[in-house]
PDB file of N, CA and C in Angstrom:
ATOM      1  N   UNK A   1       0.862  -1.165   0.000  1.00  0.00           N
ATOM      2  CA  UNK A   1       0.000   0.000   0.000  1.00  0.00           C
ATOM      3  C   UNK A   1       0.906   1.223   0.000  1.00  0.00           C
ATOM      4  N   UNK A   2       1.072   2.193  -0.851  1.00  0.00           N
ATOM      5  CA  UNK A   2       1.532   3.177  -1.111  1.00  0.00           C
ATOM      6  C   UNK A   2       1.153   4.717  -0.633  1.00  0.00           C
ATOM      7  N   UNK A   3       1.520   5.869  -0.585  1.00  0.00           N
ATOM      8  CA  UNK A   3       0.752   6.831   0.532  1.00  0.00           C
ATOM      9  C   UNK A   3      -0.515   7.184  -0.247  1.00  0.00           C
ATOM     10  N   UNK A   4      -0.877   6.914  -1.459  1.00  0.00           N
ATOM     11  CA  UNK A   4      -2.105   7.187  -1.667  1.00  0.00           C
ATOM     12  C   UNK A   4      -3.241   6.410  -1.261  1.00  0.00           C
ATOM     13  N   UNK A   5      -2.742   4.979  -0.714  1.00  0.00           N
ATOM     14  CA  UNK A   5      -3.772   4.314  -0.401  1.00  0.00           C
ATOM     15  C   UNK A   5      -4.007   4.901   1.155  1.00  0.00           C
ATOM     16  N   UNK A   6      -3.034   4.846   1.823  1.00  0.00           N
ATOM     17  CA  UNK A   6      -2.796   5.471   3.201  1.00  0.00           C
ATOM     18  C   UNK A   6      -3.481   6.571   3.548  1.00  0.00           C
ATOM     19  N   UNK A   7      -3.524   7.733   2.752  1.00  0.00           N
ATOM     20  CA  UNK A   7      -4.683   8.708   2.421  1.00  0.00           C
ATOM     21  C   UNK A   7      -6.117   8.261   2.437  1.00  0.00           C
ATOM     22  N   UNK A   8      -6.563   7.648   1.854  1.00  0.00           N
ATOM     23  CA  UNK A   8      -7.852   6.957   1.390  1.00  0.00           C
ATOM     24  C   UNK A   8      -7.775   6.194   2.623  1.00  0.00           C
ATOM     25  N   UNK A   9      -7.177   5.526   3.643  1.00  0.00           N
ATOM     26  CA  UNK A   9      -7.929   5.077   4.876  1.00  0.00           C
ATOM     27  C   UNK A   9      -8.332   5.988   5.468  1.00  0.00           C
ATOM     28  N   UNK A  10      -7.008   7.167   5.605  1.00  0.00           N
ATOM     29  CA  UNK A  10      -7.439   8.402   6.714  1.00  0.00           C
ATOM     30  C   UNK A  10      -8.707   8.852   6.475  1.00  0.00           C
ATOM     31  N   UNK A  11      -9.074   9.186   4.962  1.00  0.00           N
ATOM     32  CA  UNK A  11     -10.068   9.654   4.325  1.00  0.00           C
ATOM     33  C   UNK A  11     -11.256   9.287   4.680  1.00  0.00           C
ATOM     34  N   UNK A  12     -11.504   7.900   4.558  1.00  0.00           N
ATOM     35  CA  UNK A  12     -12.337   7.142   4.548  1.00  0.00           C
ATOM     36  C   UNK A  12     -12.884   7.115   6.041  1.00  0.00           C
ATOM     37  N   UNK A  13     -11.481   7.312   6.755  1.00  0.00           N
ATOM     38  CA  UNK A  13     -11.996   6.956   8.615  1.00  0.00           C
ATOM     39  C   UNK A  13     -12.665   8.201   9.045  1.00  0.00           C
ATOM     40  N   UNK A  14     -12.109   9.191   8.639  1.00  0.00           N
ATOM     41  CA  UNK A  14     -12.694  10.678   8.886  1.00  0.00           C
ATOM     42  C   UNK A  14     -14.242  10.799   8.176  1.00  0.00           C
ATOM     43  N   UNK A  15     -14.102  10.139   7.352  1.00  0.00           N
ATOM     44  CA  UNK A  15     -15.924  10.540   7.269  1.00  0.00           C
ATOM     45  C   UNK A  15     -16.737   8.912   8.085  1.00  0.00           C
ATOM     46  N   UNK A  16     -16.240   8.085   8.456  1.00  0.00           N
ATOM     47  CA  UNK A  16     -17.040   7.027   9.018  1.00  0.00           C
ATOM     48  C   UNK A  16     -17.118   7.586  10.313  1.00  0.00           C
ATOM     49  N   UNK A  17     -16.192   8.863  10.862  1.00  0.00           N
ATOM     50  CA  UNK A  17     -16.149   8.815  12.339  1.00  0.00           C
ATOM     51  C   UNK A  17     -16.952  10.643  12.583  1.00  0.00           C
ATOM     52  N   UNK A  18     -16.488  11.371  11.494  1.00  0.00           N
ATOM     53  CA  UNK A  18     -17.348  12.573  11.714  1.00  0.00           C
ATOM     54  C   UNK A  18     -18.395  12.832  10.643  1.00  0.00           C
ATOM     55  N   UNK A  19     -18.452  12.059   9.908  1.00  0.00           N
ATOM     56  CA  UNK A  19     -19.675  12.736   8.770  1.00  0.00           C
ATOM     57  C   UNK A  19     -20.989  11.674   8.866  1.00  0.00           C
ATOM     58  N   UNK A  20     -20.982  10.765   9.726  1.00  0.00           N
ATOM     59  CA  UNK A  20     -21.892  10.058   9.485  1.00  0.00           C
ATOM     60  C   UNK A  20     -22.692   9.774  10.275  1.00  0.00           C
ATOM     61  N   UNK A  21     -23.996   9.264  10.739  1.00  0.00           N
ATOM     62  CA  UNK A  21     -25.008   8.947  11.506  1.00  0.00           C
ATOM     63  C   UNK A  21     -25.612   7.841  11.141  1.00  0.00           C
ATOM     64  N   UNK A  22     -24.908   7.167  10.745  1.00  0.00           N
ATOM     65  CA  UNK A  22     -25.830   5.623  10.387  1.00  0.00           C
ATOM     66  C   UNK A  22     -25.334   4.682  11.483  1.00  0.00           C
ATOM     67  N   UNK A  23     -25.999   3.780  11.696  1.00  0.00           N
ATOM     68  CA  UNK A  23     -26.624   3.117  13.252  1.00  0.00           C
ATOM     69  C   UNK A  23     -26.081   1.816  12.672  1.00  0.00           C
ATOM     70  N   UNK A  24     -25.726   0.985  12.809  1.00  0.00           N
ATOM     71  CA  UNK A  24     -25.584  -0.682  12.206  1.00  0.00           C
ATOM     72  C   UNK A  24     -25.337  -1.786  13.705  1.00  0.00           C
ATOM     73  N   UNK A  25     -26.373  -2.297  13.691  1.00  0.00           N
ATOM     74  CA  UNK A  25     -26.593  -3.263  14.755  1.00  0.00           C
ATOM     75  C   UNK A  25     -24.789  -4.020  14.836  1.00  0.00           C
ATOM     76  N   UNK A  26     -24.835  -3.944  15.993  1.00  0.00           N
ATOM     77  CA  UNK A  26     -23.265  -4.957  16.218  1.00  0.00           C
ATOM     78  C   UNK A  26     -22.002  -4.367  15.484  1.00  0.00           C
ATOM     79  N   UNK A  27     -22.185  -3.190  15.037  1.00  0.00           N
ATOM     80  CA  UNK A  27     -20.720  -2.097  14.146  1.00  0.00           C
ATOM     81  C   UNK A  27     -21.195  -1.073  14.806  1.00  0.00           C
ATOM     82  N   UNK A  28     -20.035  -0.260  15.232  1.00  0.00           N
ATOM     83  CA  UNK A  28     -19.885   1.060  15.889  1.00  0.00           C
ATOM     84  C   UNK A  28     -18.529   1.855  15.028  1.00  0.00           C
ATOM     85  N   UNK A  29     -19.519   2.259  14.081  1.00  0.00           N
ATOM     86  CA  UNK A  29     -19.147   2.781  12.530  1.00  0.00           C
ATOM     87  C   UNK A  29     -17.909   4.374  13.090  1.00  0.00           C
ATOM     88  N   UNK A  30     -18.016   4.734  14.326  1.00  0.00           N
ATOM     89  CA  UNK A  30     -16.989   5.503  14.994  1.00  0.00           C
ATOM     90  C   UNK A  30     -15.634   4.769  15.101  1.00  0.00           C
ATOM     91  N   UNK A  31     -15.962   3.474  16.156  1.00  0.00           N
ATOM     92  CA  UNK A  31     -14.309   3.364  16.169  1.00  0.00           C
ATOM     93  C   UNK A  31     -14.213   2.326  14.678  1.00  0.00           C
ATOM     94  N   UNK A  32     -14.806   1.973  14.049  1.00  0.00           N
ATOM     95  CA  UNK A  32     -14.055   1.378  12.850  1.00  0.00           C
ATOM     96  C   UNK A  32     -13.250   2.992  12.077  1.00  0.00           C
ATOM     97  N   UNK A  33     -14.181   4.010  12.047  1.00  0.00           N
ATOM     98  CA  UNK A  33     -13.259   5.002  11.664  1.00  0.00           C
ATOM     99  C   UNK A  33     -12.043   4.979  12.148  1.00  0.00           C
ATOM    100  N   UNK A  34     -12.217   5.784  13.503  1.00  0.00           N
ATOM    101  CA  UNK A  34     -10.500   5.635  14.575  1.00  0.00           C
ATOM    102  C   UNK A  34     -10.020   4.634  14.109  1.00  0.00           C
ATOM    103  N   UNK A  35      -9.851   3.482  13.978  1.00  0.00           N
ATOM    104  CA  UNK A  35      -9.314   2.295  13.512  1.00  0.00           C
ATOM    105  C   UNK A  35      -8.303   2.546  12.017  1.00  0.00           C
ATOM    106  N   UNK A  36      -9.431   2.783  11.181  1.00  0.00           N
ATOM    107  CA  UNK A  36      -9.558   3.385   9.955  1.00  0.00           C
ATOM    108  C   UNK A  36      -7.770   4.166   9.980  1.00  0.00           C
ATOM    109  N   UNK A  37      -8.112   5.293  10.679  1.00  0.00           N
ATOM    110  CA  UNK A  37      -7.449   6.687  10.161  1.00  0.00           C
ATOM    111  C   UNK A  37      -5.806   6.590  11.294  1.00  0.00           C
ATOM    112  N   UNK A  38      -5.899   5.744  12.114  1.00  0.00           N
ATOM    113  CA  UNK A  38      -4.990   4.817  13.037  1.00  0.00           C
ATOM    114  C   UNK A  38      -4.243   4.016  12.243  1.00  0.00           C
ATOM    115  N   UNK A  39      -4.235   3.309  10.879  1.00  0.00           N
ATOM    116  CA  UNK A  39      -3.931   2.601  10.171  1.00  0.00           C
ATOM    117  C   UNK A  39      -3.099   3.450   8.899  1.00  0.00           C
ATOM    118  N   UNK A  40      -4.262   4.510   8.769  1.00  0.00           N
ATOM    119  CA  UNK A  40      -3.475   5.217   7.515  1.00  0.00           C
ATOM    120  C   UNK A  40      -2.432   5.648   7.938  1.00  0.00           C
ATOM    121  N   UNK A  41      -2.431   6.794   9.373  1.00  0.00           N
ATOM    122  CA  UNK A  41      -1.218   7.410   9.790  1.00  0.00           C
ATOM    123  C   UNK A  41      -0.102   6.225  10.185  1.00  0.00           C
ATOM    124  N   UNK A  42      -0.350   4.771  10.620  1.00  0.00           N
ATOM    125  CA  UNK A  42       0.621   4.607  10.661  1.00  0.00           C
ATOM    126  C   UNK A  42       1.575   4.000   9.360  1.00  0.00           C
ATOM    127  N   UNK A  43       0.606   3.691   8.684  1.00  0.00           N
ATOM    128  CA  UNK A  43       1.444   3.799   6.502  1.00  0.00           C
ATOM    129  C   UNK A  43       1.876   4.795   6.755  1.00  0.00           C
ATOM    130  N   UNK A  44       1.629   5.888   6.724  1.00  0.00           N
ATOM    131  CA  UNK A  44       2.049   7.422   6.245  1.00  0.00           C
ATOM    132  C   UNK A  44       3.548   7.190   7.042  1.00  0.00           C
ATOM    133  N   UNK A  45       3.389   7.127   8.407  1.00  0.00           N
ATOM    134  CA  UNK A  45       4.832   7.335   9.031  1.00  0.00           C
ATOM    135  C   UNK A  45       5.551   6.229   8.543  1.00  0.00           C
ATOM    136  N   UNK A  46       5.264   4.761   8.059  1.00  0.00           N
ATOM    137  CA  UNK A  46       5.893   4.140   7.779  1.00  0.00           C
ATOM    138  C   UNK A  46       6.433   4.320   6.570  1.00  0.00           C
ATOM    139  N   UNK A  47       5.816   4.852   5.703  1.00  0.00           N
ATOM    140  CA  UNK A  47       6.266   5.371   4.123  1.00  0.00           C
ATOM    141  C   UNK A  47       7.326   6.205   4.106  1.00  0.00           C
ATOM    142  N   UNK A  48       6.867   7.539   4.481  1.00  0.00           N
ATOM    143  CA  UNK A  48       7.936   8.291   5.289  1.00  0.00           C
ATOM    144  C   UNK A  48       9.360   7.725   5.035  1.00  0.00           C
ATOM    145  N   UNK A  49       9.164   7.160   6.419  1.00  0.00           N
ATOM    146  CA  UNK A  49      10.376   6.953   6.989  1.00  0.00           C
ATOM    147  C   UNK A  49      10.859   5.917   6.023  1.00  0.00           C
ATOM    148  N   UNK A  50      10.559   5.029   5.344  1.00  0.00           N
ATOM    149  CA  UNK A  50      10.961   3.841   4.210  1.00  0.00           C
ATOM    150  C   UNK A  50      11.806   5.094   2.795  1.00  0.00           C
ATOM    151  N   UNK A  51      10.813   5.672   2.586  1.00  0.00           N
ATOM    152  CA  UNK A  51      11.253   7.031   1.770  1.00  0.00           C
ATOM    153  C   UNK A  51      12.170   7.774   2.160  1.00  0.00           C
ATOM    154  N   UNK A  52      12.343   8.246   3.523  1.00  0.00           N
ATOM    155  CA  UNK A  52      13.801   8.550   3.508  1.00  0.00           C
ATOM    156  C   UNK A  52      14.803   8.000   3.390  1.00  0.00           C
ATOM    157  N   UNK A  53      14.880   6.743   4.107  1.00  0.00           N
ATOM    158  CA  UNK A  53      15.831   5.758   3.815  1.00  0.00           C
ATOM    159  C   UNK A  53      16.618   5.419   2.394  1.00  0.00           C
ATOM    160  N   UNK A  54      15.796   5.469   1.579  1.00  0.00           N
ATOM    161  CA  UNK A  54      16.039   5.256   0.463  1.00  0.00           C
ATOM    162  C   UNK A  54      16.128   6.572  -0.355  1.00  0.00           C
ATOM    163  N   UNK A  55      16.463   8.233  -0.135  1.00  0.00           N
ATOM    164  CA  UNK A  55      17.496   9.084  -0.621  1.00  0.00           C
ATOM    165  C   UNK A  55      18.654   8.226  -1.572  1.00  0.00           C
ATOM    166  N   UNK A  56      18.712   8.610  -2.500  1.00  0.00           N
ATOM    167  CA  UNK A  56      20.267   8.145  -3.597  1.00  0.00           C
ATOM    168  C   UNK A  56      20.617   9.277  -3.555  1.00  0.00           C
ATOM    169  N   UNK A  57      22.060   9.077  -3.443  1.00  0.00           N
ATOM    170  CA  UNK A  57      22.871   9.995  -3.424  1.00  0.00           C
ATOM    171  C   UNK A  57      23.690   9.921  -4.722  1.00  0.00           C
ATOM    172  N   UNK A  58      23.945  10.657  -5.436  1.00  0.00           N
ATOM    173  CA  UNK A  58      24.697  10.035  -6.758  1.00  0.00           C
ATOM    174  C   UNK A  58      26.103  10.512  -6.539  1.00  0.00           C
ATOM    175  N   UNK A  59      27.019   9.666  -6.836  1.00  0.00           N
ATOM    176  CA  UNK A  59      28.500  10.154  -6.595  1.00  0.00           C
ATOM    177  C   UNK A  59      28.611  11.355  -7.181  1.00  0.00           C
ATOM    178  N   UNK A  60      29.680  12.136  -7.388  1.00  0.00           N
ATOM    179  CA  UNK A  60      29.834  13.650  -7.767  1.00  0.00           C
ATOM    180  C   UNK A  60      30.881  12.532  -9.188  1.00  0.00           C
ATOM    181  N   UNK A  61      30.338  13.281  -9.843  1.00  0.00           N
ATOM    182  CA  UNK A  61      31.281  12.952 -11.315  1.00  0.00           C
ATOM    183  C   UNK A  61      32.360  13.595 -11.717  1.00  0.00           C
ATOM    184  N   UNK A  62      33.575  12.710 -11.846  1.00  0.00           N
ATOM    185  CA  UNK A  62      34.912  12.842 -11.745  1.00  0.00           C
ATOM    186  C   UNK A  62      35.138  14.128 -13.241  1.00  0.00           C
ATOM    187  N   UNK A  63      35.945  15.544 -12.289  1.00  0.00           N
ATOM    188  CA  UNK A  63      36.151  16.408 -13.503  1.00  0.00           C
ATOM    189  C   UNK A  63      37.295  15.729 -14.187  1.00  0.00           C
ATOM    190  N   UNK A  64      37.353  15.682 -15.172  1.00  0.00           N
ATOM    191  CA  UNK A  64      38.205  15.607 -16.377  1.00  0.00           C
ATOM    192  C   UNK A  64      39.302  17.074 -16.499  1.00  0.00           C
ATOM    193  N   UNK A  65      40.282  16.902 -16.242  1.00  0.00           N
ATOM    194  CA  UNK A  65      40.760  18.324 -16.206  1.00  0.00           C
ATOM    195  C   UNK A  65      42.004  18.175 -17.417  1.00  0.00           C
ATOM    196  N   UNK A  66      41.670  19.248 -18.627  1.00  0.00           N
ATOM    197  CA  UNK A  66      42.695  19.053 -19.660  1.00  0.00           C
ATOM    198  C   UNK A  66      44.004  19.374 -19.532  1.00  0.00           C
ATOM    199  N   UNK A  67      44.840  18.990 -20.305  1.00  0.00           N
ATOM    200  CA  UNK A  67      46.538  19.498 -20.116  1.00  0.00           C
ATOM    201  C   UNK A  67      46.164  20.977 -21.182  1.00  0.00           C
ATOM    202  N   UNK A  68      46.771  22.432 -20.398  1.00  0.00           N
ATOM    203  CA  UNK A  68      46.474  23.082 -21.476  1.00  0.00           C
ATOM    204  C   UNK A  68      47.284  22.933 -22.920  1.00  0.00           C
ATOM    205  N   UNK A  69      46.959  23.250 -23.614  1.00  0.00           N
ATOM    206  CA  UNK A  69      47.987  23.237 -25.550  1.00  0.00           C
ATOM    207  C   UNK A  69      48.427  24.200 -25.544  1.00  0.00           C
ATOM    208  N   UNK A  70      49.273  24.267 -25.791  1.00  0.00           N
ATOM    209  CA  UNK A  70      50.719  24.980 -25.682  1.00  0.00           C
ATOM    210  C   UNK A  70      50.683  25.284 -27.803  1.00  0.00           C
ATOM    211  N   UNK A  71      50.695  26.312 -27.780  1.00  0.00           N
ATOM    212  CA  UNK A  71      50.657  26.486 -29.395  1.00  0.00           C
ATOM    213  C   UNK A  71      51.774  27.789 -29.572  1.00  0.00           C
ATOM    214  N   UNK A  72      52.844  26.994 -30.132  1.00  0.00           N
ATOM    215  CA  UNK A  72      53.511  27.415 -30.508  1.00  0.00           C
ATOM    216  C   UNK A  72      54.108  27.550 -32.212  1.00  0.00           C
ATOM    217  N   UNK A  73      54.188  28.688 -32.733  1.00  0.00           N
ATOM    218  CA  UNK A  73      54.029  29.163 -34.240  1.00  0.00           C
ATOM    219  C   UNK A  73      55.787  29.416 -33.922  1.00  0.00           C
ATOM    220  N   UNK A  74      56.349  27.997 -34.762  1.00  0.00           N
ATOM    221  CA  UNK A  74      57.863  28.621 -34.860  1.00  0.00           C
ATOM    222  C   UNK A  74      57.854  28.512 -36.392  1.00  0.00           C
ATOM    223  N   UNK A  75      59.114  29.722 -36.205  1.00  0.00           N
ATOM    224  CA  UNK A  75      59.476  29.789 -37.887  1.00  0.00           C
ATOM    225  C   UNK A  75      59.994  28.355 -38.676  1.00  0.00           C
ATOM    226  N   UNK A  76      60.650  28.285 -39.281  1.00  0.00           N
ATOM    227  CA  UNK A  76      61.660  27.428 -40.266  1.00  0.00           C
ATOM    228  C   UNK A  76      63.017  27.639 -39.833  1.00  0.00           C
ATOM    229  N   UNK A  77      63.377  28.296 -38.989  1.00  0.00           N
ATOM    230  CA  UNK A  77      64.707  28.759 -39.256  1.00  0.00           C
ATOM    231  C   UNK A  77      64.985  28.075 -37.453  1.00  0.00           C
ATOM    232  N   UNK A  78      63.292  27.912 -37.005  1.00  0.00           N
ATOM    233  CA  UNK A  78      63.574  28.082 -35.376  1.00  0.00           C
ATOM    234  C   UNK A  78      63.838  26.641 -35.106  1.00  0.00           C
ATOM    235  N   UNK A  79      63.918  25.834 -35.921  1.00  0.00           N
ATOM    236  CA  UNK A  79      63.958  24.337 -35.385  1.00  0.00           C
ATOM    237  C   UNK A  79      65.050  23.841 -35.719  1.00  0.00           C
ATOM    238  N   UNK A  80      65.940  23.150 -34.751  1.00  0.00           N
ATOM    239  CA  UNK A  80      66.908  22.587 -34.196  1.00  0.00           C
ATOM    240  C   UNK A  80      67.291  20.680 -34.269  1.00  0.00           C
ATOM    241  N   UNK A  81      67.050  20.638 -35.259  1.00  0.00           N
ATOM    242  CA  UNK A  81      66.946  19.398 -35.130  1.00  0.00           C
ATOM    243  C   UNK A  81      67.936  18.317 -35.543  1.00  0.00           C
ATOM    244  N   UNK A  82      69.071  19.118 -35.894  1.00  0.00           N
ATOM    245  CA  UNK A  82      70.565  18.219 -35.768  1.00  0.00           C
ATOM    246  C   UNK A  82      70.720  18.254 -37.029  1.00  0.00           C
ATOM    247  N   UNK A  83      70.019  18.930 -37.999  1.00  0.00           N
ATOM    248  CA  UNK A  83      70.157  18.272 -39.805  1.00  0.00           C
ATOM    249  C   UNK A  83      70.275  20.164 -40.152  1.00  0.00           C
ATOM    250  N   UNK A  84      71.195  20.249 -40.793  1.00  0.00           N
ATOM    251  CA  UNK A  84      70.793  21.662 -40.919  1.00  0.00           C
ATOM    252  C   UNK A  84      71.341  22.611 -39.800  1.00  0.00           C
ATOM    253  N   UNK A  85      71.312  23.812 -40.090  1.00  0.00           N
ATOM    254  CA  UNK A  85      70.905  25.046 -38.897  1.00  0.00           C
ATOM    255  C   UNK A  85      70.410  25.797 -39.205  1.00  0.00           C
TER     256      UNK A  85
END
Protein backbone atom coordinates (compact mmCIF):
# COMPACT_ATOMS: atom_id res chain seq x y z
CA UNK A 1 0.00 0.00 0.00
CA UNK A 2 1.53 3.18 -1.11
CA UNK A 3 0.75 6.83 0.53
CA UNK A 4 -2.11 7.19 -1.67
CA UNK A 5 -3.77 4.31 -0.40
CA UNK A 6 -2.80 5.47 3.20
CA UNK A 7 -4.68 8.71 2.42
CA UNK A 8 -7.85 6.96 1.39
CA UNK A 9 -7.93 5.08 4.88
CA UNK A 10 -7.44 8.40 6.71
CA UNK A 11 -10.07 9.65 4.32
CA UNK A 12 -12.34 7.14 4.55
CA UNK A 13 -12.00 6.96 8.61
CA UNK A 14 -12.69 10.68 8.89
CA UNK A 15 -15.92 10.54 7.27
CA UNK A 16 -17.04 7.03 9.02
CA UNK A 17 -16.15 8.82 12.34
CA UNK A 18 -17.35 12.57 11.71
CA UNK A 19 -19.67 12.74 8.77
CA UNK A 20 -21.89 10.06 9.49
CA UNK A 21 -25.01 8.95 11.51
CA UNK A 22 -25.83 5.62 10.39
CA UNK A 23 -26.62 3.12 13.25
CA UNK A 24 -25.58 -0.68 12.21
CA UNK A 25 -26.59 -3.26 14.75
CA UNK A 26 -23.26 -4.96 16.22
CA UNK A 27 -20.72 -2.10 14.15
CA UNK A 28 -19.89 1.06 15.89
CA UNK A 29 -19.15 2.78 12.53
CA UNK A 30 -16.99 5.50 14.99
CA UNK A 31 -14.31 3.36 16.17
CA UNK A 32 -14.06 1.38 12.85
CA UNK A 33 -13.26 5.00 11.66
CA UNK A 34 -10.50 5.64 14.57
CA UNK A 35 -9.31 2.29 13.51
CA UNK A 36 -9.56 3.38 9.96
CA UNK A 37 -7.45 6.69 10.16
CA UNK A 38 -4.99 4.82 13.04
CA UNK A 39 -3.93 2.60 10.17
CA UNK A 40 -3.48 5.22 7.52
CA UNK A 41 -1.22 7.41 9.79
CA UNK A 42 0.62 4.61 10.66
CA UNK A 43 1.44 3.80 6.50
CA UNK A 44 2.05 7.42 6.24
CA UNK A 45 4.83 7.34 9.03
CA UNK A 46 5.89 4.14 7.78
CA UNK A 47 6.27 5.37 4.12
CA UNK A 48 7.94 8.29 5.29
CA UNK A 49 10.38 6.95 6.99
CA UNK A 50 10.96 3.84 4.21
CA UNK A 51 11.25 7.03 1.77
CA UNK A 52 13.80 8.55 3.51
CA UNK A 53 15.83 5.76 3.82
CA UNK A 54 16.04 5.26 0.46
CA UNK A 55 17.50 9.08 -0.62
CA UNK A 56 20.27 8.15 -3.60
CA UNK A 57 22.87 9.99 -3.42
CA UNK A 58 24.70 10.04 -6.76
CA UNK A 59 28.50 10.15 -6.60
CA UNK A 60 29.83 13.65 -7.77
CA UNK A 61 31.28 12.95 -11.32
CA UNK A 62 34.91 12.84 -11.75
CA UNK A 63 36.15 16.41 -13.50
CA UNK A 64 38.21 15.61 -16.38
CA UNK A 65 40.76 18.32 -16.21
CA UNK A 66 42.69 19.05 -19.66
CA UNK A 67 46.54 19.50 -20.12
CA UNK A 68 46.47 23.08 -21.48
CA UNK A 69 47.99 23.24 -25.55
CA UNK A 70 50.72 24.98 -25.68
CA UNK A 71 50.66 26.49 -29.39
CA UNK A 72 53.51 27.41 -30.51
CA UNK A 73 54.03 29.16 -34.24
CA UNK A 74 57.86 28.62 -34.86
CA UNK A 75 59.48 29.79 -37.89
CA UNK A 76 61.66 27.43 -40.27
CA UNK A 77 64.71 28.76 -39.26
CA UNK A 78 63.57 28.08 -35.38
CA UNK A 79 63.96 24.34 -35.39
CA UNK A 80 66.91 22.59 -34.20
CA UNK A 81 66.95 19.40 -35.13
CA UNK A 82 70.56 18.22 -35.77
CA UNK A 83 70.16 18.27 -39.80
CA UNK A 84 70.79 21.66 -40.92
CA UNK A 85 70.91 25.05 -38.90
Amino acid sequence: MGLGGCIILIAVGAILTFATDWHMHGVNLTVVGLILMAVGLIGVATFSGIARRRRVVMPPTPVVEEEPRHHHHHRVDDYSDGYGV
